[in-house]
C-alpha atoms as a PDB file:
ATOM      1  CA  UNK A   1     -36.722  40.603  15.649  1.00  0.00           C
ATOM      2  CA  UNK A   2     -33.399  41.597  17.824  1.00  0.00           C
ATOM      3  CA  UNK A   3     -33.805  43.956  20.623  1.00  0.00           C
ATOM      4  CA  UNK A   4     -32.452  46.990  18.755  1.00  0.00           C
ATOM      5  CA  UNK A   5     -34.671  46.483  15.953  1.00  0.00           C
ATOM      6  CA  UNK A   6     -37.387  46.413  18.532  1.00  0.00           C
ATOM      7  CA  UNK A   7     -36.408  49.499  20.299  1.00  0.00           C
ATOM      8  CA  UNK A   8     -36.149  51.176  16.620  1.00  0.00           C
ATOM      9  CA  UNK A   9     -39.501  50.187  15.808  1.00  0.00           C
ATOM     10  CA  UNK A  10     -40.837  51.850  18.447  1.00  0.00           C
ATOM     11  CA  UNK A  11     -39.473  55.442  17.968  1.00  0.00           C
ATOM     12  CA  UNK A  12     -40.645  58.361  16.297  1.00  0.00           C
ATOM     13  CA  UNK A  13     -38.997  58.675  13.159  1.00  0.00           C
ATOM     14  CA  UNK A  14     -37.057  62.201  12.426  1.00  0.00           C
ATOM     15  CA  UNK A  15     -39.714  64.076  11.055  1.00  0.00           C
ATOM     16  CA  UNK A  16     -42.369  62.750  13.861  1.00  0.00           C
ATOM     17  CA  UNK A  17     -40.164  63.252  16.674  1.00  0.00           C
ATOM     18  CA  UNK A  18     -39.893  66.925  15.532  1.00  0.00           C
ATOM     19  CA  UNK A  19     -43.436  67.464  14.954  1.00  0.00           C
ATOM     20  CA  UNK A  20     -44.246  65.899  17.712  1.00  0.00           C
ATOM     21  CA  UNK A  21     -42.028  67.883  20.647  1.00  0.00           C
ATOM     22  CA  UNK A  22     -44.370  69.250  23.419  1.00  0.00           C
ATOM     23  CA  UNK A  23     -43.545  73.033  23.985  1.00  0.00           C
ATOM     24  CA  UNK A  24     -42.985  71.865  27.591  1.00  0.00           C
ATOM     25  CA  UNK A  25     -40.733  69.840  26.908  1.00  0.00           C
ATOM     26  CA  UNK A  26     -38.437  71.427  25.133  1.00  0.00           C
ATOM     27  CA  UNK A  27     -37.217  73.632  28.135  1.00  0.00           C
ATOM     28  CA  UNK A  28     -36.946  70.265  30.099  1.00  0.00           C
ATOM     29  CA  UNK A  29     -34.430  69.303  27.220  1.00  0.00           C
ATOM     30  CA  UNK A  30     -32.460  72.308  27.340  1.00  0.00           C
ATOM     31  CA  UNK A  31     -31.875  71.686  31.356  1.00  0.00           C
ATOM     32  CA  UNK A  32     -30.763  68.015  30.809  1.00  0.00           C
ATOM     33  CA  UNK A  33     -28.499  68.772  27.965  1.00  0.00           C
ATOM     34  CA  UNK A  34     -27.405  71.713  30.686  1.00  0.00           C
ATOM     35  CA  UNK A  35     -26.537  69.678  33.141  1.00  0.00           C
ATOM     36  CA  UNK A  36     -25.144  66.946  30.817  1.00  0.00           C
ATOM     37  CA  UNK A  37     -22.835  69.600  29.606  1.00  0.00           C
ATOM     38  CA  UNK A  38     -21.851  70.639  33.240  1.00  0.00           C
ATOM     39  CA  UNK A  39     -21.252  66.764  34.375  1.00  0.00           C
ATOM     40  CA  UNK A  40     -19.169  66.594  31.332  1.00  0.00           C
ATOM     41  CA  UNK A  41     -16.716  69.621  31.993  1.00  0.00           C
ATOM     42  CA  UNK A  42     -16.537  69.264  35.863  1.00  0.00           C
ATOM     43  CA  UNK A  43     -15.559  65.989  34.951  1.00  0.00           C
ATOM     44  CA  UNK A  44     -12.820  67.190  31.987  1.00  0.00           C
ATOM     45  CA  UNK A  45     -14.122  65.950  29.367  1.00  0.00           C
ATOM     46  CA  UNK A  46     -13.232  67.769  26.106  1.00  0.00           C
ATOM     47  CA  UNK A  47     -15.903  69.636  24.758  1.00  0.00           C
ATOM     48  CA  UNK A  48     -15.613  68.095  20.925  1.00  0.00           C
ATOM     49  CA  UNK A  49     -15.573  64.243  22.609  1.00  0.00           C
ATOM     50  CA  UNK A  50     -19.343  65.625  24.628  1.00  0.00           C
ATOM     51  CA  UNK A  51     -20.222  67.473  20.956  1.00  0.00           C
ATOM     52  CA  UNK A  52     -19.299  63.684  19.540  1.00  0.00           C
ATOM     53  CA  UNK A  53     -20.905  61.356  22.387  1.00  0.00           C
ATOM     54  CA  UNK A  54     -23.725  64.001  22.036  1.00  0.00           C
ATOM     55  CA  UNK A  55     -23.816  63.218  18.464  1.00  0.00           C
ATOM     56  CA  UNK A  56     -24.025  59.619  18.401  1.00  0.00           C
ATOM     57  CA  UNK A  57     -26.646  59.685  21.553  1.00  0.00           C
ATOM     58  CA  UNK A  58     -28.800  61.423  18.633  1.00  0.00           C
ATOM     59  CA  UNK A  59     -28.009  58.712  15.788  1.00  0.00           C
ATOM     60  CA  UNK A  60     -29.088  56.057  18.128  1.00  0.00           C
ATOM     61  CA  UNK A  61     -32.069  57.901  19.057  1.00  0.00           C
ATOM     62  CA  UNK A  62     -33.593  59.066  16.287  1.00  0.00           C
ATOM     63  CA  UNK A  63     -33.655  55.819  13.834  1.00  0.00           C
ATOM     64  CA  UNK A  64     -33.278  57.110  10.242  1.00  0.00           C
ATOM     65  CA  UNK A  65     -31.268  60.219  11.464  1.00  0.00           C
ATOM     66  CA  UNK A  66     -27.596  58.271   9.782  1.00  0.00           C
ATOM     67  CA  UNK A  67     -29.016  57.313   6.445  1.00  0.00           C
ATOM     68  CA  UNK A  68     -30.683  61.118   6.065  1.00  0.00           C
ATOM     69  CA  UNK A  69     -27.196  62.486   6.967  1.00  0.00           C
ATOM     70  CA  UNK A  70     -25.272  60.158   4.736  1.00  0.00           C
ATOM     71  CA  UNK A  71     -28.101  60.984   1.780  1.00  0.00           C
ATOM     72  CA  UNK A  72     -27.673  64.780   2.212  1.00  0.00           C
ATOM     73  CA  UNK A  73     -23.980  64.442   1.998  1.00  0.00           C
ATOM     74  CA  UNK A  74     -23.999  61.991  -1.137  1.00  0.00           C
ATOM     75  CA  UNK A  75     -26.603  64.865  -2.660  1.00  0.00           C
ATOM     76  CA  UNK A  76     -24.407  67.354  -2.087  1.00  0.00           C
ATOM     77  CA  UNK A  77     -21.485  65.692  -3.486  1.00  0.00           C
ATOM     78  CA  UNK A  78     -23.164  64.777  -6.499  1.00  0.00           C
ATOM     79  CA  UNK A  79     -24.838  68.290  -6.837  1.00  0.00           C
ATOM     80  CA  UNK A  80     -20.658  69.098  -6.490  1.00  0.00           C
ATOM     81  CA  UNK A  81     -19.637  67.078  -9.062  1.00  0.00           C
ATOM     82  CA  UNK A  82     -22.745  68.280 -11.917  1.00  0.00           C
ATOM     83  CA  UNK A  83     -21.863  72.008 -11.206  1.00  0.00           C
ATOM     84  CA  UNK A  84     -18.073  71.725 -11.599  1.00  0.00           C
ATOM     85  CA  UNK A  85     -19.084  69.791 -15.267  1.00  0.00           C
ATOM     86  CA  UNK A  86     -16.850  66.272 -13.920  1.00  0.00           C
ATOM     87  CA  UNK A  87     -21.101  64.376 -13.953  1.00  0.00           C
ATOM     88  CA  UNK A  88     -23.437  64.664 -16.281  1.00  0.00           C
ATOM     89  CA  UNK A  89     -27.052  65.053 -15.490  1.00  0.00           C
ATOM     90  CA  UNK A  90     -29.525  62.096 -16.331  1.00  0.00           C
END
C-alpha cells in the first residue's frame, strides 16, 4: 500500500467526517480558515485561486469527496438529458 493510500485509509469518509465534527471545533475551523483567508490577501493572492487551493485542500482531505462530486454532476446531466426527451429512461 503507497503512502497516500495509507493516509486515505485512515480518514473519515464524507459522511463520517460530518457526523463526526465536535461543536468545539467547528469555531476553531472558522478561525483557521480566518486567518488562512487573511495570510492569503495580505499576501495578494486572488480570492478565486484561495476559493480553488481551498477547494482542492478539501478533495485531498476528505477521500471520496471527487467521485461524489463527479457522480452528482453525471446525475444531474443525465436527469438533464431524460427531462429535455434526448434519453430514455430504463
Amino acid at each position: 500500500m503507497t503512502l497516500p493510500e495509507k493516509r486515505a485509509a485512515t480518514r473519515p469518509s464524507v459522511a463520517e467526517a460530518g457526523a463526526a465534527v465536535d461543536v468545539v471545533s467547528v469555531p476553531k475551523m472558522h478561525r483557521l480558515l480566518e486567518q488562512a483567508a487573511q495570510l492569503a490577501a495580505s499576501a495578494g493572492l486572488p480570492p478565486d485561486a484561495f476559493a480553488g487551493f481551498a477547494g482542492q485542500a478539501s478533495l485531498r482531505a476528505f477521500p471520496g469527496l471527487a467521485e461524489q462530486m463527479a457522480k452528482a454532476r453525471f446525475d444531474a446531466a443525465l436527469e438533464e438529458l431524460r427531462s429535455s426527451g434526448r434519453l430514455a429512461k430504463a
